[in-house]
C-alpha atoms as a PDB file:
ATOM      1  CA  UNK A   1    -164.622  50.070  45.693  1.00  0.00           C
ATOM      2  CA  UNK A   2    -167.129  52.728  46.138  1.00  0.00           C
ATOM      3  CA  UNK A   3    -164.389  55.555  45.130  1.00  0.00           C
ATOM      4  CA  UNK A   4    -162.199  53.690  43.091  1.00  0.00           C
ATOM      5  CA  UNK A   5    -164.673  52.879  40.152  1.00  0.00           C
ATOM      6  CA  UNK A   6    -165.727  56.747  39.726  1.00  0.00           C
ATOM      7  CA  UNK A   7    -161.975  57.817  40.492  1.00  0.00           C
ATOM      8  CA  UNK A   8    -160.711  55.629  37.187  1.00  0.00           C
ATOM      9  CA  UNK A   9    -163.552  57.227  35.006  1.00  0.00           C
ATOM     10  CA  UNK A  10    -163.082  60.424  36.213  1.00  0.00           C
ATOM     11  CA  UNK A  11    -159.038  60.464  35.836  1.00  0.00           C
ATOM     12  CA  UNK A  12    -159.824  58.277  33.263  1.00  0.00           C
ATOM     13  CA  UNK A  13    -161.582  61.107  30.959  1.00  0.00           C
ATOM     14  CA  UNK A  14    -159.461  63.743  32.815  1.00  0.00           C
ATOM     15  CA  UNK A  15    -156.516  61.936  30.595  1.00  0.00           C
ATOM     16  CA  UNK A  16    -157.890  61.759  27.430  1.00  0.00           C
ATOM     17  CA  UNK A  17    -159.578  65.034  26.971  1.00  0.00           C
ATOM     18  CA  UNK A  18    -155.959  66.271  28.383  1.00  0.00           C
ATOM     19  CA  UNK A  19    -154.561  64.789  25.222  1.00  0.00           C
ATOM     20  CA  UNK A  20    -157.019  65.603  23.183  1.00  0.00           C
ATOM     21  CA  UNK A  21    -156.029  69.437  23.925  1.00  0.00           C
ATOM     22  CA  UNK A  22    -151.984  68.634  23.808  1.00  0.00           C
ATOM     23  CA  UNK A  23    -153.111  66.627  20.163  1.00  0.00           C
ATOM     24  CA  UNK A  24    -154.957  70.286  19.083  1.00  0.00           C
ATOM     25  CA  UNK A  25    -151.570  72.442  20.467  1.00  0.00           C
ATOM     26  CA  UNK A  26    -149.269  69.981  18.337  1.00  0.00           C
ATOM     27  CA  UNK A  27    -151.679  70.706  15.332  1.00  0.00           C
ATOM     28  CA  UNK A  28    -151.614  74.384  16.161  1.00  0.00           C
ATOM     29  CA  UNK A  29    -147.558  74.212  15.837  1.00  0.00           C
ATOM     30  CA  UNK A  30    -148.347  72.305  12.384  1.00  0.00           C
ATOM     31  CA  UNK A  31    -150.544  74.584  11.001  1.00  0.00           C
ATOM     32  CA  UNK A  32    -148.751  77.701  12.200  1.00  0.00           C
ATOM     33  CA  UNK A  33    -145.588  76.162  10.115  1.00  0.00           C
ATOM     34  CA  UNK A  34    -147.769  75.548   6.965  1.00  0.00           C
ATOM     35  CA  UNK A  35    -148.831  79.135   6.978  1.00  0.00           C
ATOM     36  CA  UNK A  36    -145.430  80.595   7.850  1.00  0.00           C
ATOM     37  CA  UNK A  37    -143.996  78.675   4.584  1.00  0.00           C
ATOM     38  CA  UNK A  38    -147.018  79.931   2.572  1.00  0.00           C
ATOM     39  CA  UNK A  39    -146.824  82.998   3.323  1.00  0.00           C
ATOM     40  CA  UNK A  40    -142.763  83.328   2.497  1.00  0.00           C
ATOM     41  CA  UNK A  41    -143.460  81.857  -0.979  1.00  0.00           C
ATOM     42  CA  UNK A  42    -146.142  84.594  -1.437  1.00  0.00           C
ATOM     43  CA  UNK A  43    -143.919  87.492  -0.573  1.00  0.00           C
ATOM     44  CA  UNK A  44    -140.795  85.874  -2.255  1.00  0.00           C
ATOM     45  CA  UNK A  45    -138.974  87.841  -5.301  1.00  0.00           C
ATOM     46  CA  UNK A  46    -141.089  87.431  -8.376  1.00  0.00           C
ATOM     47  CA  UNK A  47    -139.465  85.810 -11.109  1.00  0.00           C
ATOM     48  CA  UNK A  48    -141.737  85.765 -15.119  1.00  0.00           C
ATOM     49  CA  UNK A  49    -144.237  83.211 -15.699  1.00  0.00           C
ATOM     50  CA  UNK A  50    -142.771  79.907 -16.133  1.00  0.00           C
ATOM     51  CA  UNK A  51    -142.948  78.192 -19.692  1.00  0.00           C
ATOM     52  CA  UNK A  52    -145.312  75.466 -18.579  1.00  0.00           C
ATOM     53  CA  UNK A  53    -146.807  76.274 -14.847  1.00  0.00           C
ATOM     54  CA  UNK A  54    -148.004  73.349 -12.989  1.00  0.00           C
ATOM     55  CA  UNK A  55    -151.002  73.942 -10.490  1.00  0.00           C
ATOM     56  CA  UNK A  56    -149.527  71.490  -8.122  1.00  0.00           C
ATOM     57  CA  UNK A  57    -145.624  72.658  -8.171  1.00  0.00           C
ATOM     58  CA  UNK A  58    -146.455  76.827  -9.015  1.00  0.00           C
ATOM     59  CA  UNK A  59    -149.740  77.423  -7.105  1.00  0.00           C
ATOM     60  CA  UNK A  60    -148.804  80.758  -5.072  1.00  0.00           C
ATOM     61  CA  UNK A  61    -145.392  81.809  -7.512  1.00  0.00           C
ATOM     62  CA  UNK A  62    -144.741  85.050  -7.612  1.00  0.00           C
ATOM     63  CA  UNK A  63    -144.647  86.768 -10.871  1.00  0.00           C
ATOM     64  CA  UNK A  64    -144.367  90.034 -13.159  1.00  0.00           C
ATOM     65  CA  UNK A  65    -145.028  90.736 -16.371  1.00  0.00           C
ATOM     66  CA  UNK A  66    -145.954  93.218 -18.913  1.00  0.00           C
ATOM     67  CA  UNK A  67    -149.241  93.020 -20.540  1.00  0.00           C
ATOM     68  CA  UNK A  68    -151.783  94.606 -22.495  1.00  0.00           C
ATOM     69  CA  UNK A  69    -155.574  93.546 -22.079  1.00  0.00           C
ATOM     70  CA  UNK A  70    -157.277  92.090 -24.924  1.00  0.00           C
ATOM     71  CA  UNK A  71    -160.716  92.473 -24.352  1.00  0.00           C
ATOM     72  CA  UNK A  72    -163.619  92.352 -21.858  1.00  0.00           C
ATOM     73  CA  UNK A  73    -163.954  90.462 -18.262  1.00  0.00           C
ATOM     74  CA  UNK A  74    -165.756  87.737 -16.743  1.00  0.00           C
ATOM     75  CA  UNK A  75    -167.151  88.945 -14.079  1.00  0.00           C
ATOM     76  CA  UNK A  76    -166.976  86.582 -10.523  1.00  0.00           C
ATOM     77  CA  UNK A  77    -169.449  87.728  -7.491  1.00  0.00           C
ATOM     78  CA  UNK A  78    -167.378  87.678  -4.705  1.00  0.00           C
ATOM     79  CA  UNK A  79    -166.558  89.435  -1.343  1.00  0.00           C
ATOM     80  CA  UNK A  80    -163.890  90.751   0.698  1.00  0.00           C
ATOM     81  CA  UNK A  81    -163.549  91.548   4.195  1.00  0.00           C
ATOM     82  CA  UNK A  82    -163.667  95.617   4.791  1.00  0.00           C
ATOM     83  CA  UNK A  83    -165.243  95.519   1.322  1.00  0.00           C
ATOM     84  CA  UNK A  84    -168.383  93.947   0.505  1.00  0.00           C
ATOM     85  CA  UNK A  85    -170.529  91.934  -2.304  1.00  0.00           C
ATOM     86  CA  UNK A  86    -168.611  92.853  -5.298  1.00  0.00           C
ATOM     87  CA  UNK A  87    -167.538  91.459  -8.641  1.00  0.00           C
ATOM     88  CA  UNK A  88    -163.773  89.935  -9.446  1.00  0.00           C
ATOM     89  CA  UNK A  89    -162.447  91.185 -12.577  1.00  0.00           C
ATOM     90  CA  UNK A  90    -160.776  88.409 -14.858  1.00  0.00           C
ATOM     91  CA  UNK A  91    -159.481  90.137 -17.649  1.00  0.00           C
ATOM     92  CA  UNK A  92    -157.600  88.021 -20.959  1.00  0.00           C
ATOM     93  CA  UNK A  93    -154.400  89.761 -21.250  1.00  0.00           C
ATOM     94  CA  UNK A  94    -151.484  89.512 -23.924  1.00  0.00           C
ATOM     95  CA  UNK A  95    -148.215  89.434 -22.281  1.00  0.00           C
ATOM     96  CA  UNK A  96    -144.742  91.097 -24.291  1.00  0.00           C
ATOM     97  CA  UNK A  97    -143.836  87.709 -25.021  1.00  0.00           C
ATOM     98  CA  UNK A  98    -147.110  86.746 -26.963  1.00  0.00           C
ATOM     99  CA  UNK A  99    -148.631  84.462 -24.342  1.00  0.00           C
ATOM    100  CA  UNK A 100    -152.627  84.604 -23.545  1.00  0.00           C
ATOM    101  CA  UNK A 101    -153.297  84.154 -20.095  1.00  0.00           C
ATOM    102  CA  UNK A 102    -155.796  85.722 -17.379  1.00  0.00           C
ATOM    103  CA  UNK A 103    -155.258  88.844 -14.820  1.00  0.00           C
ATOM    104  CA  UNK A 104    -157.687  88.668 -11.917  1.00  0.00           C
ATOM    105  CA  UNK A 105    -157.320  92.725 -10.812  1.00  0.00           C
ATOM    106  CA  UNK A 106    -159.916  92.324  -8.172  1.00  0.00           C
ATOM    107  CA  UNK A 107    -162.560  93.796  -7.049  1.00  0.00           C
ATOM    108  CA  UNK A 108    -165.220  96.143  -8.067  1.00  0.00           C
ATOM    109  CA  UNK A 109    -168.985  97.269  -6.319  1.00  0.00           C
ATOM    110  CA  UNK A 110    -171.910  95.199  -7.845  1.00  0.00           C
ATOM    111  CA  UNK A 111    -173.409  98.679  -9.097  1.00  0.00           C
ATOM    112  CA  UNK A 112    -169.759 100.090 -10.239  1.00  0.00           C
ATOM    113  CA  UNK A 113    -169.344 100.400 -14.555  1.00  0.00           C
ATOM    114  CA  UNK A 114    -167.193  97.708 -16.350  1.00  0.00           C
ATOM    115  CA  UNK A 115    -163.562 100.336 -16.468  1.00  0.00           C
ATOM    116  CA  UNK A 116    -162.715 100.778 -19.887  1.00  0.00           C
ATOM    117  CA  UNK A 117    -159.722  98.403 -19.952  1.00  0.00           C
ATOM    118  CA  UNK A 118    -159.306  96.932 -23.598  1.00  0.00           C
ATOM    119  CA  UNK A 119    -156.346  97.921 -25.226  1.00  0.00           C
ATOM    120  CA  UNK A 120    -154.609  99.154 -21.510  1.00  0.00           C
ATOM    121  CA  UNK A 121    -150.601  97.880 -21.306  1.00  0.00           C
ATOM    122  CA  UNK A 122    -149.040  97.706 -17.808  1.00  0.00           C
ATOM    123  CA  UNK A 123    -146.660  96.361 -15.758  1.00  0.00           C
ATOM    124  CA  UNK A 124    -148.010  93.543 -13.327  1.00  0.00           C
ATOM    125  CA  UNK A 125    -146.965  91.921 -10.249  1.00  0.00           C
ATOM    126  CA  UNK A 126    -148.920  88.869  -8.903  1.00  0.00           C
ATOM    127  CA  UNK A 127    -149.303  85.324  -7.673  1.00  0.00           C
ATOM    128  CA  UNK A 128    -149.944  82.544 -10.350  1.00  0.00           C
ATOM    129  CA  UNK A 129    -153.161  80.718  -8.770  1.00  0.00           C
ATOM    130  CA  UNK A 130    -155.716  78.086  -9.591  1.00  0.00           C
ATOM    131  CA  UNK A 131    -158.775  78.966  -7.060  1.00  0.00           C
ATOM    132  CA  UNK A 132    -159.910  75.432  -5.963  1.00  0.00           C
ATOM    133  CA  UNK A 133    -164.033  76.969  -5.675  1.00  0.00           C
ATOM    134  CA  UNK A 134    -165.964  74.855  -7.286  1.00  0.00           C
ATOM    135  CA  UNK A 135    -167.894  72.461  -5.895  1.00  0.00           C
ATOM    136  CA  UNK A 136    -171.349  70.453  -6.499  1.00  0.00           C
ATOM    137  CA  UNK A 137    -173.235  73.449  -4.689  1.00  0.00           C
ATOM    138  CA  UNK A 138    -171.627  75.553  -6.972  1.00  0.00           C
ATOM    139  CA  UNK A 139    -174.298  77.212  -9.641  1.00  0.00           C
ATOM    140  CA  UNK A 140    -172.956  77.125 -13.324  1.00  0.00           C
ATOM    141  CA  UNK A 141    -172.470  80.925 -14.676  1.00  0.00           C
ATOM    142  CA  UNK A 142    -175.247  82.784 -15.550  1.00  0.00           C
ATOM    143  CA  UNK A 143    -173.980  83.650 -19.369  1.00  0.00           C
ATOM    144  CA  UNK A 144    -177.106  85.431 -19.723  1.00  0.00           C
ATOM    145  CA  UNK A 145    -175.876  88.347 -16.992  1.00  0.00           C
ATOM    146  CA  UNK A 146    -172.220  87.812 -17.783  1.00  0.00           C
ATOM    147  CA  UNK A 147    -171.919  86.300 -13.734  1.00  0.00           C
ATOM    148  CA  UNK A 148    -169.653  83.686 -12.697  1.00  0.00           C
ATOM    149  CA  UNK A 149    -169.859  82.146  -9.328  1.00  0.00           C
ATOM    150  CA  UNK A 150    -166.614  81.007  -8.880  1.00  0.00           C
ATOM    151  CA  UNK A 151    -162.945  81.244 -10.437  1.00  0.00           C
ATOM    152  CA  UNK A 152    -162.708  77.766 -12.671  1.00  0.00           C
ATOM    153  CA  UNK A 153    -159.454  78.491 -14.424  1.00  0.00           C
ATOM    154  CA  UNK A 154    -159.874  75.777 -17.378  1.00  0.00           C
ATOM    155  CA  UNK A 155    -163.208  76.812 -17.476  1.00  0.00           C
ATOM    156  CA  UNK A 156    -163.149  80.598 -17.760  1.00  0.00           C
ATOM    157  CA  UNK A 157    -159.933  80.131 -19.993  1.00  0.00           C
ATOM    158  CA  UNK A 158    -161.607  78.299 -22.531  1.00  0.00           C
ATOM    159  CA  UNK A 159    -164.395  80.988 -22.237  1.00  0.00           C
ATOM    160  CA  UNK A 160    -161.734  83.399 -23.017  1.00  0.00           C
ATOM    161  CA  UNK A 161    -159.756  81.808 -25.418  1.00  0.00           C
ATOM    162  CA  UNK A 162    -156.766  82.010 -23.524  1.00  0.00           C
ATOM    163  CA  UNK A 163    -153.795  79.736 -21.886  1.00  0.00           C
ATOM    164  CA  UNK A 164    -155.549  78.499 -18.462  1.00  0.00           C
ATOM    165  CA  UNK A 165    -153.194  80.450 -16.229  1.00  0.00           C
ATOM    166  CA  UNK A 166    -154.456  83.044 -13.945  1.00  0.00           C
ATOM    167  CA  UNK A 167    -152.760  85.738 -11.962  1.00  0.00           C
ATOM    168  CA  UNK A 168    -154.137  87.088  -8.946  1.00  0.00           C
ATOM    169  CA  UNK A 169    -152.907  90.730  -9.277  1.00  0.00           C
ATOM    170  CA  UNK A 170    -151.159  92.355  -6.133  1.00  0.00           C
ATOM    171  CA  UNK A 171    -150.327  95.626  -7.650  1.00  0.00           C
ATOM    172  CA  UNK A 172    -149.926  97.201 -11.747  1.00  0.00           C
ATOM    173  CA  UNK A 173    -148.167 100.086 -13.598  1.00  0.00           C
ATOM    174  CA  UNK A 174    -149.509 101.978 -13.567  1.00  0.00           C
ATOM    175  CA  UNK A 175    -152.541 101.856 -10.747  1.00  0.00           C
ATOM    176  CA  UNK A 176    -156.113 100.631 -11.848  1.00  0.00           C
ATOM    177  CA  UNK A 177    -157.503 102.854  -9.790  1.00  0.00           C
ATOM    178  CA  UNK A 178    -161.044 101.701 -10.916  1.00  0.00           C
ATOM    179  CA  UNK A 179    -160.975  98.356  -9.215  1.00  0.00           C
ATOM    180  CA  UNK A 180    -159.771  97.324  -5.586  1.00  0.00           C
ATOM    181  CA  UNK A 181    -157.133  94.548  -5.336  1.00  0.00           C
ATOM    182  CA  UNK A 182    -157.776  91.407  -3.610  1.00  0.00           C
ATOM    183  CA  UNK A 183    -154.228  89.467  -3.441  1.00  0.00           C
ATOM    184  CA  UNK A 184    -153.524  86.022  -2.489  1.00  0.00           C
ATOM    185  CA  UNK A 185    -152.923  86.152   1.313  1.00  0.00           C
ATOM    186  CA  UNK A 186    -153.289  83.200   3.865  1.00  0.00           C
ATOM    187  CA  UNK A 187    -156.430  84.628   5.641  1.00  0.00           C
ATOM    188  CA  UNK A 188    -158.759  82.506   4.064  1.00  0.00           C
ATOM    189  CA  UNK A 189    -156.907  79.141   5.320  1.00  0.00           C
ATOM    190  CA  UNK A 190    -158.532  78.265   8.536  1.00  0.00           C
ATOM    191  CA  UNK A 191    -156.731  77.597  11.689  1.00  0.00           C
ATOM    192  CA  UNK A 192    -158.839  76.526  14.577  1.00  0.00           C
ATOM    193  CA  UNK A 193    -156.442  74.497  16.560  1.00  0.00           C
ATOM    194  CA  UNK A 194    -156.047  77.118  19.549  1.00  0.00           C
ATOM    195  CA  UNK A 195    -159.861  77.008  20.221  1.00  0.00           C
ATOM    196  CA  UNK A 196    -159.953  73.347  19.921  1.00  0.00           C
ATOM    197  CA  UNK A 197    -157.189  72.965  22.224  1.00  0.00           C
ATOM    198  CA  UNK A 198    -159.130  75.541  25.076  1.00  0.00           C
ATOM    199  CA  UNK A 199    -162.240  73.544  24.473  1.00  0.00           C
ATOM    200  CA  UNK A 200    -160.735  69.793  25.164  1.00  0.00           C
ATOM    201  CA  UNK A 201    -158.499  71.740  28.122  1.00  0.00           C
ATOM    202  CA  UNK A 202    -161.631  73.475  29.325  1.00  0.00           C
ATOM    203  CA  UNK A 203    -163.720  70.114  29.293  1.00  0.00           C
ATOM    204  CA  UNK A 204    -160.908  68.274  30.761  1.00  0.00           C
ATOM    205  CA  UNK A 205    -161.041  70.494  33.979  1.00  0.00           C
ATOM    206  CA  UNK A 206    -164.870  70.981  34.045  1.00  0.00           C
ATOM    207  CA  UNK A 207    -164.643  66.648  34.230  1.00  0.00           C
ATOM    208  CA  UNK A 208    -162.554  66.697  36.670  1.00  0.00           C
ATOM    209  CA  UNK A 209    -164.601  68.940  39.014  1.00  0.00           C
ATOM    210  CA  UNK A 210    -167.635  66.969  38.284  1.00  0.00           C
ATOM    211  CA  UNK A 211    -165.144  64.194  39.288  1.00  0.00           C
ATOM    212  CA  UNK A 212    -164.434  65.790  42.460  1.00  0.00           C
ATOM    213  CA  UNK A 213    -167.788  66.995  43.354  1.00  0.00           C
ATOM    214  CA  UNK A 214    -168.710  63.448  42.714  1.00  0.00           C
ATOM    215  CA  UNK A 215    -166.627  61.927  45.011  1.00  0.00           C
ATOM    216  CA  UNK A 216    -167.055  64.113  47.780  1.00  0.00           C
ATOM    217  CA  UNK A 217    -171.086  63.630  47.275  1.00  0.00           C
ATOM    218  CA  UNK A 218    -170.246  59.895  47.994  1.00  0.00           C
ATOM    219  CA  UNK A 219    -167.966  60.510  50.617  1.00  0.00           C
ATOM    220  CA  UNK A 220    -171.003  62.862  52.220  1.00  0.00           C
ATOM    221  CA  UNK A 221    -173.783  59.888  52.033  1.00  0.00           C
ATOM    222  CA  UNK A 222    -171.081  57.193  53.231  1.00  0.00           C
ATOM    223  CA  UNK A 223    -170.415  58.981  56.252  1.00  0.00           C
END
């Protein structure tokens, strides 16, 4: 009775934290799947900006279209890794087909000029997004400076006066060699499962060498 009480707990824990890691590696295979189908519909042929885009059903669609900007930015403080603090670029465009919608070109250096953009046609290629950013921490935009916090589609549209639809720009003809792109990729979706599962593996064997090291202290004062 002596062993067998400590024995259950400690093959007892040994088991769960086991499947706690084989849970995290079944996530990991999840996960890994979700990106992998993300990251085809990002790179798939793109096709012109549907009549009617649907956050839900077109989030990520690829698209190109011609387009001549209409007027001046909002500007959106933002980062990007290898880059810095910066500010996003959301330009109102027209496209060849008469539709007003938004180009997010991407990034420029907090001290960089406003390019001279207004009146600019070129061909675009993109991904039609709808940045979910906002939340209650979020500060509203300082109008005042011109600085947005974060990309609210509806909101900046209606700032704009244009259709809310944004594209996030992955390349233009020709270049805007004034501001750096930032396309829609999938390294900003986090995927933490492999760590998980080496922490509940890793505490799973550091239980059951406490387990051990229990048992054989027991075994030492019952001899």
């Amino acid at each position: 009775m002596r062993f067998l009480i400590p024995l259950i707990f400690g093959l007892g824990g040994f088991a769960v934290l086991v499947s706690l890691g084989l849970w995290q590696v079944q996530r990991l295979s999840w996960k890994e799947a979700i990106l992998a189908d993300i990251e085809t519909r990002i790179a798939a042929a793109p096709v012109a900006v549907p009549a009617t885009p649907e956050p839900e059903d077109d989030r990520l669609l690829p698209v190109t279209v011609g387009a001549e900007v209409t007027g001046d930015p909002i500007r959106v403080l933002a980062s990007a890794k290898g880059f810095g603090p910066g500010y996003r670029l959301i330009y109102p465009v027209r496209t060849d087909s008469g539709r007003a919608l938004m180009i997010d070109f991407g990034l420029i250096p907090v001290e960089a000029p406003l390019p001279r953009m207004t009146g600019r046609a070129m061909d675009v290629t993109g991904n039609l997004h709808w940045p979910d950013e906002v939340d209650g921490f979020t500060p509203e935009p300082d109008l005042g400076a011109d600085i947005w916090f974060a990309r609210d589609v509806p909101a900046m549209a209606a700032a704009l006066g244009v259709d809310p639809v944004l594209i996030i720009a992955r390349a233009s003809d020709p270049t805007v060699v004034e501001v750096t792109p930032v396309p829609v990729t999938t390294d900003s979706i986090p995927n933490s499962h492999l760590g998980y599962a080496i922490q509940w593996f890793g505490l799973a064997f550091v239980w059951l060498g406490m387990t051990v090291f229990l048992l054989w202290r027991i075994r030492r004062r019952t001899v």
